[in-house]
N, C-alpha and C. Protein backbone atom coordinates (compact mmCIF):
# COMPACT_ATOMS: atom_id res chain seq x y z
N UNK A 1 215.15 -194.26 -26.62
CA UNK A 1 216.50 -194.06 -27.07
C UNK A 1 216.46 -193.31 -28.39
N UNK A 2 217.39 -192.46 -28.49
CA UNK A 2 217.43 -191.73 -29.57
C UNK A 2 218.07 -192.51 -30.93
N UNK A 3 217.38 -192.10 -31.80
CA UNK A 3 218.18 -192.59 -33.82
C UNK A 3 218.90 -192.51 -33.64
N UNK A 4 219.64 -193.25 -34.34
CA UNK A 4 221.78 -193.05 -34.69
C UNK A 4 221.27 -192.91 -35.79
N UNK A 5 223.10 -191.70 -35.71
CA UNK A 5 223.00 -190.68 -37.37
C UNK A 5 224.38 -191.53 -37.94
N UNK A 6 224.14 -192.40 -38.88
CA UNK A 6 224.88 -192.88 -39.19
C UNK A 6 225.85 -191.93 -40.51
N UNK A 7 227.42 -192.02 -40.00
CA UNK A 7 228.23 -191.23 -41.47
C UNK A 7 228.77 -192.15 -42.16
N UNK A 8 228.46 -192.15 -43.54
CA UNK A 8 229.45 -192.70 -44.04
C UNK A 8 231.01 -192.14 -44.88
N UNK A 9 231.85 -192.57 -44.64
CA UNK A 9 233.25 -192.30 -45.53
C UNK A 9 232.83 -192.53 -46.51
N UNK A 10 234.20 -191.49 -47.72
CA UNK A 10 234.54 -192.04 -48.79
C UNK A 10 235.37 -193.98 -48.97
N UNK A 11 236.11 -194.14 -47.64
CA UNK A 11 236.57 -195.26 -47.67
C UNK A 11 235.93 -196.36 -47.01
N UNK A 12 236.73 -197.31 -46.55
CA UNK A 12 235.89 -198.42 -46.36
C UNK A 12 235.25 -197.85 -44.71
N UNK A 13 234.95 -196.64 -44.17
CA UNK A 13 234.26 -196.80 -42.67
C UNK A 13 233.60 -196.50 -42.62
N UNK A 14 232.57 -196.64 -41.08
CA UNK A 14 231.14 -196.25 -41.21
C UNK A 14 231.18 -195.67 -39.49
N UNK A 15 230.71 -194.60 -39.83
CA UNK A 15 230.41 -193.67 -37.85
C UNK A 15 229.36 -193.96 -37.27
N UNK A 16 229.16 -194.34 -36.24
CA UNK A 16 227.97 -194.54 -35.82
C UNK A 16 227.46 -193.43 -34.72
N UNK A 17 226.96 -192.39 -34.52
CA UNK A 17 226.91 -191.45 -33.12
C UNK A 17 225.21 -191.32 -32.96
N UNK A 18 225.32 -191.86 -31.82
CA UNK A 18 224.01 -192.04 -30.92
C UNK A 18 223.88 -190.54 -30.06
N UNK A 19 223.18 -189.49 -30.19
CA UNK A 19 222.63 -188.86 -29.01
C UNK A 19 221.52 -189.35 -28.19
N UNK A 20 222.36 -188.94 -26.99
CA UNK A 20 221.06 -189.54 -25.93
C UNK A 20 221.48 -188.80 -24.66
N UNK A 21 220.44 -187.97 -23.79
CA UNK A 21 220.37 -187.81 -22.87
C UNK A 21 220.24 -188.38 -21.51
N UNK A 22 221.44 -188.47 -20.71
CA UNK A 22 221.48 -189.74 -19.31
C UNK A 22 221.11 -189.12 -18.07
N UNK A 23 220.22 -188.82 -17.45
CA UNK A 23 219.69 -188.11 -16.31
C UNK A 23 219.87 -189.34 -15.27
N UNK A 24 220.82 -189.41 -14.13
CA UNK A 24 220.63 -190.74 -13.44
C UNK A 24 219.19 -191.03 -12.61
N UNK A 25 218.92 -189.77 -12.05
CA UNK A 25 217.38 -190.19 -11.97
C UNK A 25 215.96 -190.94 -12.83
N UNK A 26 216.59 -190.71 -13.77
CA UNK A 26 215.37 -191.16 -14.61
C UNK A 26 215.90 -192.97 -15.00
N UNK A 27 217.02 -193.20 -13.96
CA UNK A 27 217.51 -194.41 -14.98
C UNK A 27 216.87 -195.23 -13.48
N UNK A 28 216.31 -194.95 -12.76
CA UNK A 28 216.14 -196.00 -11.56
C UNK A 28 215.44 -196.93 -12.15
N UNK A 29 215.49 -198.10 -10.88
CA UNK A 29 214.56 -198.84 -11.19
C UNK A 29 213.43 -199.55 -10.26
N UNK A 30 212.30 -199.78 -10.41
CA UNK A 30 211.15 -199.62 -9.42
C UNK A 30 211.60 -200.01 -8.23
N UNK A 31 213.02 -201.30 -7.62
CA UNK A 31 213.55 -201.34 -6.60
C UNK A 31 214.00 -200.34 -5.82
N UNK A 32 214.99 -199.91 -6.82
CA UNK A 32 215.62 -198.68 -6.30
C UNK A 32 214.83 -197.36 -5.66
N UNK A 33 213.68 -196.70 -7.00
CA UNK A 33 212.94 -195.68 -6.27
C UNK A 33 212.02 -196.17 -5.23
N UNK A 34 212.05 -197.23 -4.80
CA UNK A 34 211.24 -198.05 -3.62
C UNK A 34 212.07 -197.60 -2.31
N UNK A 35 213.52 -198.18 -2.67
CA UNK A 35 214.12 -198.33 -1.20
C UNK A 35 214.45 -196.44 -1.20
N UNK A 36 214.63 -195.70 -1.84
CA UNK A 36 215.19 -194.19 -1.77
C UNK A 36 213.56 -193.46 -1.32
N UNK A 37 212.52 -194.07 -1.84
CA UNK A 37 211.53 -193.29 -1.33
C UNK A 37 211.00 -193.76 0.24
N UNK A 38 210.94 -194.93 0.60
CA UNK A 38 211.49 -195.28 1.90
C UNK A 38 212.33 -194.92 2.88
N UNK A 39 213.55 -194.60 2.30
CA UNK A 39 214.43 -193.67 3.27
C UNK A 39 213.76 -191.91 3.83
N UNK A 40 213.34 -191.84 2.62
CA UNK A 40 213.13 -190.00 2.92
C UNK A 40 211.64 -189.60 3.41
N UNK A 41 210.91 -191.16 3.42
CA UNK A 41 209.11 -191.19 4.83
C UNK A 41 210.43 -191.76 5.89
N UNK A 42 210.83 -192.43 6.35
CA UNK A 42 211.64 -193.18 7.72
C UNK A 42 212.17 -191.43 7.94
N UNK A 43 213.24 -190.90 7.53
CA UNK A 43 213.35 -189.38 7.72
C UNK A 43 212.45 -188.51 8.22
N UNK A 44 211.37 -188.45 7.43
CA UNK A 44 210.14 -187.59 7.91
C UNK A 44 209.22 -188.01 8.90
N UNK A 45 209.48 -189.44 9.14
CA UNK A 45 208.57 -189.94 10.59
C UNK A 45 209.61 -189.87 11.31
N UNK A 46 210.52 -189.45 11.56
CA UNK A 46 211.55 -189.90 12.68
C UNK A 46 211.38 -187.86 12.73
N UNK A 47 211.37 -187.12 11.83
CA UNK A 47 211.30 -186.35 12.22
C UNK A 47 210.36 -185.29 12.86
N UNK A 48 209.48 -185.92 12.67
CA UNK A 48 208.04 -185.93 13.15
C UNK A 48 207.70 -186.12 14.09
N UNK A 49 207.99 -187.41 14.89
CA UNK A 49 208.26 -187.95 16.27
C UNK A 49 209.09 -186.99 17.41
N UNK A 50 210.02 -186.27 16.70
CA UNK A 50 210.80 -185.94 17.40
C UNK A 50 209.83 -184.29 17.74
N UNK A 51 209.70 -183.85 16.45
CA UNK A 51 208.95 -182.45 17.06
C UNK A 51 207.62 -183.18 17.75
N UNK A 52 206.72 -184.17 17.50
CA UNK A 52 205.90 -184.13 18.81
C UNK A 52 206.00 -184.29 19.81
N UNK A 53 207.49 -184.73 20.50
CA UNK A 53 207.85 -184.91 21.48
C UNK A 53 208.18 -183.67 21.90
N UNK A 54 209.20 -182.95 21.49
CA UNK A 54 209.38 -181.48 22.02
C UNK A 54 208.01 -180.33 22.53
N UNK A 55 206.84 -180.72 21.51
CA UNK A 55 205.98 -179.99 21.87
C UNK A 55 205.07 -180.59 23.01
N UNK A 56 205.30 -182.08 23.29
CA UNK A 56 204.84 -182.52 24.76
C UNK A 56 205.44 -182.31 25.68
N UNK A 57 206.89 -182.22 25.69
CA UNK A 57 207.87 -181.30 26.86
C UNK A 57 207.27 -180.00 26.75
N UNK A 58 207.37 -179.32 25.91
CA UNK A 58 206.57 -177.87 25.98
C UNK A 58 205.41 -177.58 26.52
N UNK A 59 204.63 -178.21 26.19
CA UNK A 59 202.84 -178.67 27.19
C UNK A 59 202.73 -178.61 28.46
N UNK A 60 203.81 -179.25 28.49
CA UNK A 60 203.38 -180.15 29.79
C UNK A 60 204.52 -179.25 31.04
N UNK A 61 205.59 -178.34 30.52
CA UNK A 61 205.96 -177.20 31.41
C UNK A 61 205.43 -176.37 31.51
N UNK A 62 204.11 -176.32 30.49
CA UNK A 62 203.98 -174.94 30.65
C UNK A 62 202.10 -175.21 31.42
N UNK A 63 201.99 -176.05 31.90
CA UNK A 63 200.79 -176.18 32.71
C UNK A 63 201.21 -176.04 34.29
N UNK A 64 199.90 -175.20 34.35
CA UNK A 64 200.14 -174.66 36.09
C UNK A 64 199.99 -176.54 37.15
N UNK A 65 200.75 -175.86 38.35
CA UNK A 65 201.10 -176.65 38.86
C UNK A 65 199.93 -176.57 39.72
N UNK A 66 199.51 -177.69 40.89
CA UNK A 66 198.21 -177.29 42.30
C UNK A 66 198.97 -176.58 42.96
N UNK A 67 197.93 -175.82 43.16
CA UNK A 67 198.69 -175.13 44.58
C UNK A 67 198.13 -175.59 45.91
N UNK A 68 198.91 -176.29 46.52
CA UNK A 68 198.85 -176.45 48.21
C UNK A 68 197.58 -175.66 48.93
N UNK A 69 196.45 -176.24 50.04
CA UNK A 69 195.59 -175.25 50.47
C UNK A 69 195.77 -175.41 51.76
C-alpha cells in the first residue's frame, strides 16, 4: 500500500490522500484464482475432447472400405 501524503491547514483540518493503484486482478485470492484457473483447464479439456473426436470421425471416413471378392 502506498504512503499517505498528509496536508495540513492553516485551521483546525488535516487531509489525508492515499494513492494507490486497484488492478482487480491482482486483488484475488488463492480461492478465487483456484476456482477461475479451473474453469479455463475444464474449457480447454472439453475443448480438446471435442477436436479429438472430430478427428476420429475424420479417420475413420476416410479409411478404405473391403472390397467384396
Amino acid at each position: 500500500m502506498a504512503d499517505p501524503t498528509v496536508i495540513e491547514c492553516a485551521t483546525a483540518c488535516t487531509v489525508t490522500v492515499v494513492h494507490e493503484l486497484s488492478l482487480p486482478p491482482l486483488q484475488l485470492t488463492p480461492e478465487q484464482g483456484a476456482l477461475i484457473s479451473s474453469a479455463v483447464l475444464l474449457v480447454w479439456a472439453a475443448g480438446w475432447g471435442i477436436r479429438m473426436l472430430i478427428q476420429t470421425i475424420r479417420s475413420s471416413d476416410s479409411e478404405p472400405t473391403e472390397k467384396e471378392n
